[in-house]
N, C-alpha and C. Protein backbone atom coordinates (compact mmCIF):
# COMPACT_ATOMS: atom_id res chain seq x y z
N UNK A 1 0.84 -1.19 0.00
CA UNK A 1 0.00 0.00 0.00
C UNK A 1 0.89 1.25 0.00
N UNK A 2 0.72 2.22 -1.00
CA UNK A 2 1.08 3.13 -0.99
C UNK A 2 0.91 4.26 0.23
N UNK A 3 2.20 5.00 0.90
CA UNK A 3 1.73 6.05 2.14
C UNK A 3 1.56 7.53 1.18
N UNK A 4 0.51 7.79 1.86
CA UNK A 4 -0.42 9.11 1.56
C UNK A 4 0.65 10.65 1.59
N UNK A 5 0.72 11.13 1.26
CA UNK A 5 1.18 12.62 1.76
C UNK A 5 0.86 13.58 1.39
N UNK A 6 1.06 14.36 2.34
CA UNK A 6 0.43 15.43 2.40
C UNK A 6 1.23 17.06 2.12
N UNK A 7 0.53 18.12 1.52
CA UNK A 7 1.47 19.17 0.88
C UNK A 7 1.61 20.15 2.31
N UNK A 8 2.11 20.86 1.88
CA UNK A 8 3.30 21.63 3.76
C UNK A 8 1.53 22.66 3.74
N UNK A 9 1.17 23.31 2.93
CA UNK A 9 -0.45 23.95 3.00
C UNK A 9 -1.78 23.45 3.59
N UNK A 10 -1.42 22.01 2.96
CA UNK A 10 -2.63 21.46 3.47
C UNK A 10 -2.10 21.21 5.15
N UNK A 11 -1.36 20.31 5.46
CA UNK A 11 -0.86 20.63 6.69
C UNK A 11 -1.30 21.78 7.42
N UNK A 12 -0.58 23.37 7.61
CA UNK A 12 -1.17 24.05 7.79
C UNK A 12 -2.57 24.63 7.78
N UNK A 13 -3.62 23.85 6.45
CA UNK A 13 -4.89 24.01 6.91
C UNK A 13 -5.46 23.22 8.06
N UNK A 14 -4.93 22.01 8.23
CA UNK A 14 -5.17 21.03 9.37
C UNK A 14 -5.30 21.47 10.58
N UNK A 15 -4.06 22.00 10.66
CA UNK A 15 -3.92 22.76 11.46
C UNK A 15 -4.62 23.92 12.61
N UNK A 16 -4.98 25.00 11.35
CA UNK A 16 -5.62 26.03 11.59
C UNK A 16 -4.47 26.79 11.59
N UNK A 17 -3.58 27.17 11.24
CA UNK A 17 -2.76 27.84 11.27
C UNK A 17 -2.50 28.60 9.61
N UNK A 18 -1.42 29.67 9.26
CA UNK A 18 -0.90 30.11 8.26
C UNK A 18 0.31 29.56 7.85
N UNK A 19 0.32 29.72 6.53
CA UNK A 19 1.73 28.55 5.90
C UNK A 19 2.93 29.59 6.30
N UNK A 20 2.77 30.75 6.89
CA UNK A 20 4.22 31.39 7.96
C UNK A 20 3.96 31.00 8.90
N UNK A 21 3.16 30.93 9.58
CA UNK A 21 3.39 30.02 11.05
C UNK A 21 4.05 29.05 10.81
N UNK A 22 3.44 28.03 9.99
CA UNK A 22 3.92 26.60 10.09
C UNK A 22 5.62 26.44 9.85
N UNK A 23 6.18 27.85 9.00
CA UNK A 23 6.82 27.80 8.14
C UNK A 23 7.87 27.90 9.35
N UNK A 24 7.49 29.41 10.24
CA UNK A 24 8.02 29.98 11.58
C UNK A 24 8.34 28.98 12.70
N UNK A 25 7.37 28.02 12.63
CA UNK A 25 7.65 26.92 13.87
C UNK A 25 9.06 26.04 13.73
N UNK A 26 8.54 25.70 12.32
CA UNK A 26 9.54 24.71 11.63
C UNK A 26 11.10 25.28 12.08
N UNK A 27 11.34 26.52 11.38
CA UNK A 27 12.23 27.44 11.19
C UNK A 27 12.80 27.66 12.82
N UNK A 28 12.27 28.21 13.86
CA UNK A 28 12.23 28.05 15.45
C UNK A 28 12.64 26.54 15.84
N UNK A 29 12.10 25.55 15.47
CA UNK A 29 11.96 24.07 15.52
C UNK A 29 11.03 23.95 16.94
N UNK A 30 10.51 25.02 16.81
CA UNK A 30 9.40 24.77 17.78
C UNK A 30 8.50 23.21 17.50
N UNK A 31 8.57 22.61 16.21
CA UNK A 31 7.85 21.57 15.58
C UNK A 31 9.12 20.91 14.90
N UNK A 32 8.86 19.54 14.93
CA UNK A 32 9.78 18.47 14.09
C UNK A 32 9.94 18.61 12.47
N UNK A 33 10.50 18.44 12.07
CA UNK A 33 10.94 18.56 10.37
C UNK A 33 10.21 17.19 10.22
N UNK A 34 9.13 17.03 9.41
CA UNK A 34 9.28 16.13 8.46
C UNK A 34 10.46 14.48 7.87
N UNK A 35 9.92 13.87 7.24
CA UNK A 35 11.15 13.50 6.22
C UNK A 35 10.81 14.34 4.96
N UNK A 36 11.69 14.11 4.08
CA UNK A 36 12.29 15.00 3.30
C UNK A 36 12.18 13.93 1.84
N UNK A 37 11.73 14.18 0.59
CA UNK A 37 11.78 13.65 -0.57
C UNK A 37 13.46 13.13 -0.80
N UNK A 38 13.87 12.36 -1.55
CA UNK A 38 14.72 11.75 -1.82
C UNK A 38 15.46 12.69 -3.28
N UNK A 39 14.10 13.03 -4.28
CA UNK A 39 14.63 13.45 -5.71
C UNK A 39 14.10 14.35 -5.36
N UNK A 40 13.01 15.68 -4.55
CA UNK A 40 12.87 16.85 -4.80
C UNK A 40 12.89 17.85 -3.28
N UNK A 41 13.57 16.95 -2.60
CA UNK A 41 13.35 17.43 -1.34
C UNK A 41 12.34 18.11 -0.31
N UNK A 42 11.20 17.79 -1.10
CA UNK A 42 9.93 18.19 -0.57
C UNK A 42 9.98 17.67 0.74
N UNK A 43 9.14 18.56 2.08
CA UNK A 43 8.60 17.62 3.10
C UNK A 43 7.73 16.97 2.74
N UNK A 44 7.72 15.70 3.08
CA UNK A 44 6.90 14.67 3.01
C UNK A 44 5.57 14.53 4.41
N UNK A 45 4.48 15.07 4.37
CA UNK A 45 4.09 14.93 6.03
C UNK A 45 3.14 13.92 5.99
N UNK A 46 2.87 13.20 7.50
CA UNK A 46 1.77 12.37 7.40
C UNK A 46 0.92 12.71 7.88
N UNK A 47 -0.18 11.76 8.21
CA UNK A 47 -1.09 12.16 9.47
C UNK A 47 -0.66 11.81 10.62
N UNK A 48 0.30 11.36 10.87
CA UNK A 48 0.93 10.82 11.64
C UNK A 48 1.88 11.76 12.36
N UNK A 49 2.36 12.93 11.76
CA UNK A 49 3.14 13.87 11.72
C UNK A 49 2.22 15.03 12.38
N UNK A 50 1.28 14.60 11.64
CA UNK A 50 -0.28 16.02 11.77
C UNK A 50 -0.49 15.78 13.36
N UNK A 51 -0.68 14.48 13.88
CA UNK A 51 -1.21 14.01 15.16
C UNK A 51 0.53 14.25 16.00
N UNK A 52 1.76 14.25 15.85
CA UNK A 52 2.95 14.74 16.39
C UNK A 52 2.79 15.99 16.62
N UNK A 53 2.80 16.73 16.15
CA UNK A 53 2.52 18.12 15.81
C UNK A 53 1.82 18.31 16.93
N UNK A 54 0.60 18.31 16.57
CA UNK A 54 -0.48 18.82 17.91
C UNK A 54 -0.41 18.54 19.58
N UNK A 55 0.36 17.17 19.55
CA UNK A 55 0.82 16.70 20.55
C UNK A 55 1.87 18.16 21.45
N UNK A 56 2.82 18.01 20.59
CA UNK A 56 4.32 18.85 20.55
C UNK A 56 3.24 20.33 21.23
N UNK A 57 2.94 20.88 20.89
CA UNK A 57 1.71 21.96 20.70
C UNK A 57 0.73 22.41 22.27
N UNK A 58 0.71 20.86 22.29
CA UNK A 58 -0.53 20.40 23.65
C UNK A 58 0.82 20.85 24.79
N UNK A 59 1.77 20.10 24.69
CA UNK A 59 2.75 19.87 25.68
C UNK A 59 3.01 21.30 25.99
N UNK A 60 3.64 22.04 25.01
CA UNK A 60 3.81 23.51 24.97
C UNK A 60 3.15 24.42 25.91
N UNK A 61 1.86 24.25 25.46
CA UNK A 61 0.86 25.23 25.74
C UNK A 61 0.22 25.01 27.42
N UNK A 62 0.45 24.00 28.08
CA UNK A 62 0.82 23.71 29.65
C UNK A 62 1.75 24.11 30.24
């Protein structure tokens, strides 16, 4: 089975956030990097990543 992924925007719509926030967190490393494409270096995100994220977020915000 092929894994799903997801574009760094849509992410950020998931979110609720703006693709500079997301961009800002990343950049801070307030949030985990992704993996990374092999031939275009795209982030690759999952839902899996989406559900990390929010976690990372939850912890924070206590």
């Amino acid at each position: 089975m092929e894994r799903q992924y997801l574009k760094t925007r849509q992410v950020a719509e998931l979110l609720g956030v703006s693709l500079n926030t997301l961009y800002r967190w990343l950049k801070k490393e307030k949030i985990s990097e992704p993996l990374r494409g092999a031939d275009n270096n795209y982030r690759l995100w999952t839902a899996e990543d989406i559900e990390r994220i929010r976690q990372e977020l939850t912890v924070e915000s206590q």
